[in-house]
C-alpha atoms as a PDB file:
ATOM      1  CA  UNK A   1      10.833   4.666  -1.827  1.00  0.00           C
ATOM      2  CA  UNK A   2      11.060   7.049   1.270  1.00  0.00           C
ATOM      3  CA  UNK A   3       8.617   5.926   3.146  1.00  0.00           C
ATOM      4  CA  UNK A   4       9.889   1.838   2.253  1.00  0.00           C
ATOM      5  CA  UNK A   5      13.407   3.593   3.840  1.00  0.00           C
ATOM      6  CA  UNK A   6      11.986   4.506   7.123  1.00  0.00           C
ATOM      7  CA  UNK A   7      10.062   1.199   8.070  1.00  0.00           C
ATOM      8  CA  UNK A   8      13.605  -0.596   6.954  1.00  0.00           C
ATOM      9  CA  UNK A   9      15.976   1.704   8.806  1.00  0.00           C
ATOM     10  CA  UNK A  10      13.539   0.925  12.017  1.00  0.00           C
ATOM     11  CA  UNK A  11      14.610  -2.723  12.002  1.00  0.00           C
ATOM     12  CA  UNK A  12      17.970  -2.008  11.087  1.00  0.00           C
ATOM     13  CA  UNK A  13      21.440  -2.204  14.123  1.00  0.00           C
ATOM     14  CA  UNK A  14      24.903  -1.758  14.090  1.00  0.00           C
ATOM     15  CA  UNK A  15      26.579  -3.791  11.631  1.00  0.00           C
ATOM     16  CA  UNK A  16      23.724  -3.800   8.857  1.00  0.00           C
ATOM     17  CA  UNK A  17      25.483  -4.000   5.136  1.00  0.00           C
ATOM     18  CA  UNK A  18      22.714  -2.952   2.927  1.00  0.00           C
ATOM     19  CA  UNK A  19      23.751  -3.017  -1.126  1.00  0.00           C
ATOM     20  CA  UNK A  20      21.353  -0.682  -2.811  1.00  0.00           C
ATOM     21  CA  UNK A  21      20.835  -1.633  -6.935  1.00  0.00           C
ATOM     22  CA  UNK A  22      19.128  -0.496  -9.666  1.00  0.00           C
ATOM     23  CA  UNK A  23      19.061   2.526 -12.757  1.00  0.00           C
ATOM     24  CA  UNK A  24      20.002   5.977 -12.296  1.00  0.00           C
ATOM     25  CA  UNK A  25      16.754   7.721 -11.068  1.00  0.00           C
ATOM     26  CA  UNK A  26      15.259   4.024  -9.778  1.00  0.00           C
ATOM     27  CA  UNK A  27      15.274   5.612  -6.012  1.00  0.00           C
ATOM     28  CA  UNK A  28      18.145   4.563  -4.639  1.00  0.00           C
ATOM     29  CA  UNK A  29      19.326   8.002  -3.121  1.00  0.00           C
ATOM     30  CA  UNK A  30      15.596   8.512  -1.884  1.00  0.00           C
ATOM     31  CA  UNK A  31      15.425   5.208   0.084  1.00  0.00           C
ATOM     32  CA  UNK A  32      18.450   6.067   1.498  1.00  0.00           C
ATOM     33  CA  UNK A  33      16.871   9.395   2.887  1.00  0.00           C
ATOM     34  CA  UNK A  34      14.108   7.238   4.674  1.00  0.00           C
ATOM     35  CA  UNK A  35      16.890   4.805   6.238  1.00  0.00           C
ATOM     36  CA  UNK A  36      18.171   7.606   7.695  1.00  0.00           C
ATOM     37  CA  UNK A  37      14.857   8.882   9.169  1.00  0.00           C
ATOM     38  CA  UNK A  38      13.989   5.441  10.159  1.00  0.00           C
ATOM     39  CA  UNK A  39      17.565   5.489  11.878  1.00  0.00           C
ATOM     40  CA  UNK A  40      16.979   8.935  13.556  1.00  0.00           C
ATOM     41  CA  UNK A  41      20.433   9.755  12.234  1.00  0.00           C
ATOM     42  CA  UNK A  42      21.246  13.651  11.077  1.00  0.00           C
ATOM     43  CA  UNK A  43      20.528  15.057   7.827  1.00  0.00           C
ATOM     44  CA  UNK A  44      20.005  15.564   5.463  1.00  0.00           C
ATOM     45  CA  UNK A  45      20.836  12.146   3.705  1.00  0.00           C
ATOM     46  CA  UNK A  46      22.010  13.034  -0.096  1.00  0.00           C
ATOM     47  CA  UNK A  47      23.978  11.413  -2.476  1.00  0.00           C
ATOM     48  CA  UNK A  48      27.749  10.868  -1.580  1.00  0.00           C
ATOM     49  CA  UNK A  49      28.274  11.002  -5.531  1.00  0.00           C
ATOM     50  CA  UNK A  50      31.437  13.037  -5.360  1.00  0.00           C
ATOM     51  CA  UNK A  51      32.543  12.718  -1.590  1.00  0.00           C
ATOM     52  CA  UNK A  52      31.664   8.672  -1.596  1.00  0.00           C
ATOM     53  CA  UNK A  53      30.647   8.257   1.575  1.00  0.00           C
ATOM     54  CA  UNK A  54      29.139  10.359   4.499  1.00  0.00           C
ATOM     55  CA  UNK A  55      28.781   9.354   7.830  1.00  0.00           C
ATOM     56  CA  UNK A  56      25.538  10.686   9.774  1.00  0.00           C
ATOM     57  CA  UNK A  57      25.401  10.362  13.226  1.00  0.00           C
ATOM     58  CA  UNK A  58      22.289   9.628  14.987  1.00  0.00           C
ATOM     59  CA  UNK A  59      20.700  11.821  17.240  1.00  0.00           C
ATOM     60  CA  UNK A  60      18.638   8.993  19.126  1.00  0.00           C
ATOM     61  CA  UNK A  61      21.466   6.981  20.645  1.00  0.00           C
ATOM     62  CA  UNK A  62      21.434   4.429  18.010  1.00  0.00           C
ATOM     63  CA  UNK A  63      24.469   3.590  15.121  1.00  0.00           C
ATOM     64  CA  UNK A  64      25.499   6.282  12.305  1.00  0.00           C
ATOM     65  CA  UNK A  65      24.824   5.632   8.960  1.00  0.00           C
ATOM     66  CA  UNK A  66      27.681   5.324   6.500  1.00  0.00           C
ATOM     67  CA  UNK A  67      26.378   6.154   3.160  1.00  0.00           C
ATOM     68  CA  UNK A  68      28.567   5.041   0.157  1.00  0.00           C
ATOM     69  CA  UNK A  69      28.128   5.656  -3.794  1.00  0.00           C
ATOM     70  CA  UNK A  70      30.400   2.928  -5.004  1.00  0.00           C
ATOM     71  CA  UNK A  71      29.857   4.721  -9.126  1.00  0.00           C
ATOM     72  CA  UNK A  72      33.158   5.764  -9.257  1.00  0.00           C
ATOM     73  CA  UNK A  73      34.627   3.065  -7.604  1.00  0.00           C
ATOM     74  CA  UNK A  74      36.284   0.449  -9.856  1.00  0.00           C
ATOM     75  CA  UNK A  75      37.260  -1.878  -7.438  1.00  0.00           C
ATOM     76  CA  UNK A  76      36.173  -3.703  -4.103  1.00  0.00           C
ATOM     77  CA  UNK A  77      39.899  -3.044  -3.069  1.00  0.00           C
ATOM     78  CA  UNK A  78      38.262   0.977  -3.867  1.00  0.00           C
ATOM     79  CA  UNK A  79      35.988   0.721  -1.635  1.00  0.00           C
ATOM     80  CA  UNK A  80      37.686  -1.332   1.380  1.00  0.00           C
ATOM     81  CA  UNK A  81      40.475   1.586   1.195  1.00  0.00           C
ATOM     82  CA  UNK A  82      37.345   3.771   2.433  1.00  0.00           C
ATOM     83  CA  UNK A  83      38.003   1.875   5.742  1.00  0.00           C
ATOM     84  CA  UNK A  84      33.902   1.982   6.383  1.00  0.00           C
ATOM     85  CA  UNK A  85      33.505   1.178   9.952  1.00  0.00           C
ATOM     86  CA  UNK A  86      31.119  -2.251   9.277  1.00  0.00           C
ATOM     87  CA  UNK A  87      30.660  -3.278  12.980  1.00  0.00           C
ATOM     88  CA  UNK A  88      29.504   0.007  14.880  1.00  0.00           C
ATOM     89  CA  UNK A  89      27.621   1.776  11.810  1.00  0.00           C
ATOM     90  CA  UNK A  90      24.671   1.001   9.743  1.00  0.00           C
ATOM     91  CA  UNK A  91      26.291   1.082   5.800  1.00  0.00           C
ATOM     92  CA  UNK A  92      24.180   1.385   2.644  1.00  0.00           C
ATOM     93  CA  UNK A  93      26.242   1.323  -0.813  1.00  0.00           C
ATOM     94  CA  UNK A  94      24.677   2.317  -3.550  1.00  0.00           C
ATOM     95  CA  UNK A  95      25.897   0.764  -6.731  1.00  0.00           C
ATOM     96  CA  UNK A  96      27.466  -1.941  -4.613  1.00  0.00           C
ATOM     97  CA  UNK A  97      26.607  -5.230  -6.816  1.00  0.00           C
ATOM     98  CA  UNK A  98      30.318  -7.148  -6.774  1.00  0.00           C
ATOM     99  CA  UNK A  99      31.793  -4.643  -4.431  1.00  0.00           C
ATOM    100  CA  UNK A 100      30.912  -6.024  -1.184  1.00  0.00           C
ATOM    101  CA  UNK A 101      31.715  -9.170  -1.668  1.00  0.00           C
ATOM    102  CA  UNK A 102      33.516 -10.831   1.354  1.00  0.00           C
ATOM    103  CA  UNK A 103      33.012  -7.368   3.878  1.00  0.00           C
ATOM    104  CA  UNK A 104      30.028  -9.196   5.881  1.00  0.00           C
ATOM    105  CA  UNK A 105      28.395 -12.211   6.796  1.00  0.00           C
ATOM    106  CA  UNK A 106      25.315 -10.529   6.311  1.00  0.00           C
ATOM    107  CA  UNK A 107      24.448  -8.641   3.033  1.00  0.00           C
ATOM    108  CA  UNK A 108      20.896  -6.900   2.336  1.00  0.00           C
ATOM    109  CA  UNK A 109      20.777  -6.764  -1.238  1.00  0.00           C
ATOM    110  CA  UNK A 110      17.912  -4.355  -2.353  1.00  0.00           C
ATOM    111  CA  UNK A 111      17.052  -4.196  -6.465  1.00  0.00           C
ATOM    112  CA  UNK A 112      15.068  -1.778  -7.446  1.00  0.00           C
ATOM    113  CA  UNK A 113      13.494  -1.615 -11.231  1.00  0.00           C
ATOM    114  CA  UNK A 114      11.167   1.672 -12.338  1.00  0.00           C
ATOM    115  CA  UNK A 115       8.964   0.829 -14.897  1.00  0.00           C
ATOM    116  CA  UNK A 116       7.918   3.660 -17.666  1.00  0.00           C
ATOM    117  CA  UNK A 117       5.092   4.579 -15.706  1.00  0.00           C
ATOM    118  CA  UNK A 118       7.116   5.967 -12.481  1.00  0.00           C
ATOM    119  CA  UNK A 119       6.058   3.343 -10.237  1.00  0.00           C
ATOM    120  CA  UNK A 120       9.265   0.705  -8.738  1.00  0.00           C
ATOM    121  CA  UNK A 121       9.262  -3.017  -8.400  1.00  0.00           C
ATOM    122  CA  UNK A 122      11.824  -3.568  -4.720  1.00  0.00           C
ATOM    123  CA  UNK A 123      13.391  -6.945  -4.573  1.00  0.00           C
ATOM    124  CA  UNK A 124      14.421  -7.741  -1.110  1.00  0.00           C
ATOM    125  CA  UNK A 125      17.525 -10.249  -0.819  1.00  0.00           C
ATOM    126  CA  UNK A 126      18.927 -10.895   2.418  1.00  0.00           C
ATOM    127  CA  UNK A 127      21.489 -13.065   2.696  1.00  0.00           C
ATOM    128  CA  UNK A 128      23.299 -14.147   6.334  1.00  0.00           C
ATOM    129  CA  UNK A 129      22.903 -14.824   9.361  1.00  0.00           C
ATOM    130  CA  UNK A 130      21.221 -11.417  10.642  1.00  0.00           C
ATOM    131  CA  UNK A 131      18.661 -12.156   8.606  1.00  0.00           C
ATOM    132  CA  UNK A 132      18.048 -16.041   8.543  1.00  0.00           C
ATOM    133  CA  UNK A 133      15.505 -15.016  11.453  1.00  0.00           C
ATOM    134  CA  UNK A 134      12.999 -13.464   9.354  1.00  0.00           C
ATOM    135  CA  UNK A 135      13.784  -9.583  10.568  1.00  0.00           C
ATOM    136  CA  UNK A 136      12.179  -8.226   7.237  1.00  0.00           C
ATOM    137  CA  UNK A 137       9.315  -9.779   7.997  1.00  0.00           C
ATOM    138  CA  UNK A 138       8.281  -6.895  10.101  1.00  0.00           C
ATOM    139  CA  UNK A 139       8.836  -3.868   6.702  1.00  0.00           C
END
């Protein structure tokens, strides 16, 4: 899941919306680490559980990343009171299925399932115009 992170986060820009899916312990927190070291942003990238959302800055000249955990949330209204700066940051929301909704033109939707023997199936859905272009093509 890490090392999926960093080749996304290298193909990711300023105004990115990625919605991160899936079980508790399916990865989510650990592909966020590698978006942020794809991203050159500043660590270390853990889970915003009980803060919500972090901002890291980078330290390569390129956009922070804003890294939600919607959990708690139990609205979108929730999480647009967070006032996440969408156009000048990269943001990743974990448990952000239904929460987004409406925020961006563009949504990355990433599912991931963990089977019983550790490994993960990643389901890649962009949606938008960012990535009618084929961008993912490259992870």
């Amino acid at each position: 899941m890490h090392a999926l992170g960093v080749r996304l986060g290298g193909l990711l820009r300023a105004g990115d919306l990625l919605v991160l899916t899936g079980p508790l312990g399916a990865g989510k927190t650990t592909l966020a680490t590698g978006l942020g070291e794809g991203l050159g942003v500043r660590g270390p990238v853990s889970s915003p559980t009980f803060v919500l959302a972090r901002t890291h800055p980078s330290l390569v000249g390129g956009p922070p990343l804003v890294h939600v955990d919607a959990y708690r949330l139990s609205s979108p209204a929730e999480l647009d009171d967070l006032d996440l700066d969408l156009e000048a940051s990269v943001v990743v929301v974990e448990w952000g299925a239904g929460m987004v909704d409406g925020m961006a033109d563009s949504v990355l939707e990433v599912r991931i399932a963990r089977a019983d023997d550790d490994t993960r199936r990643v389901e890649l859905e962009p949606t938008g115009p960012r990535w009618a272009a084929g961008v993912l093509l490259g992870a």
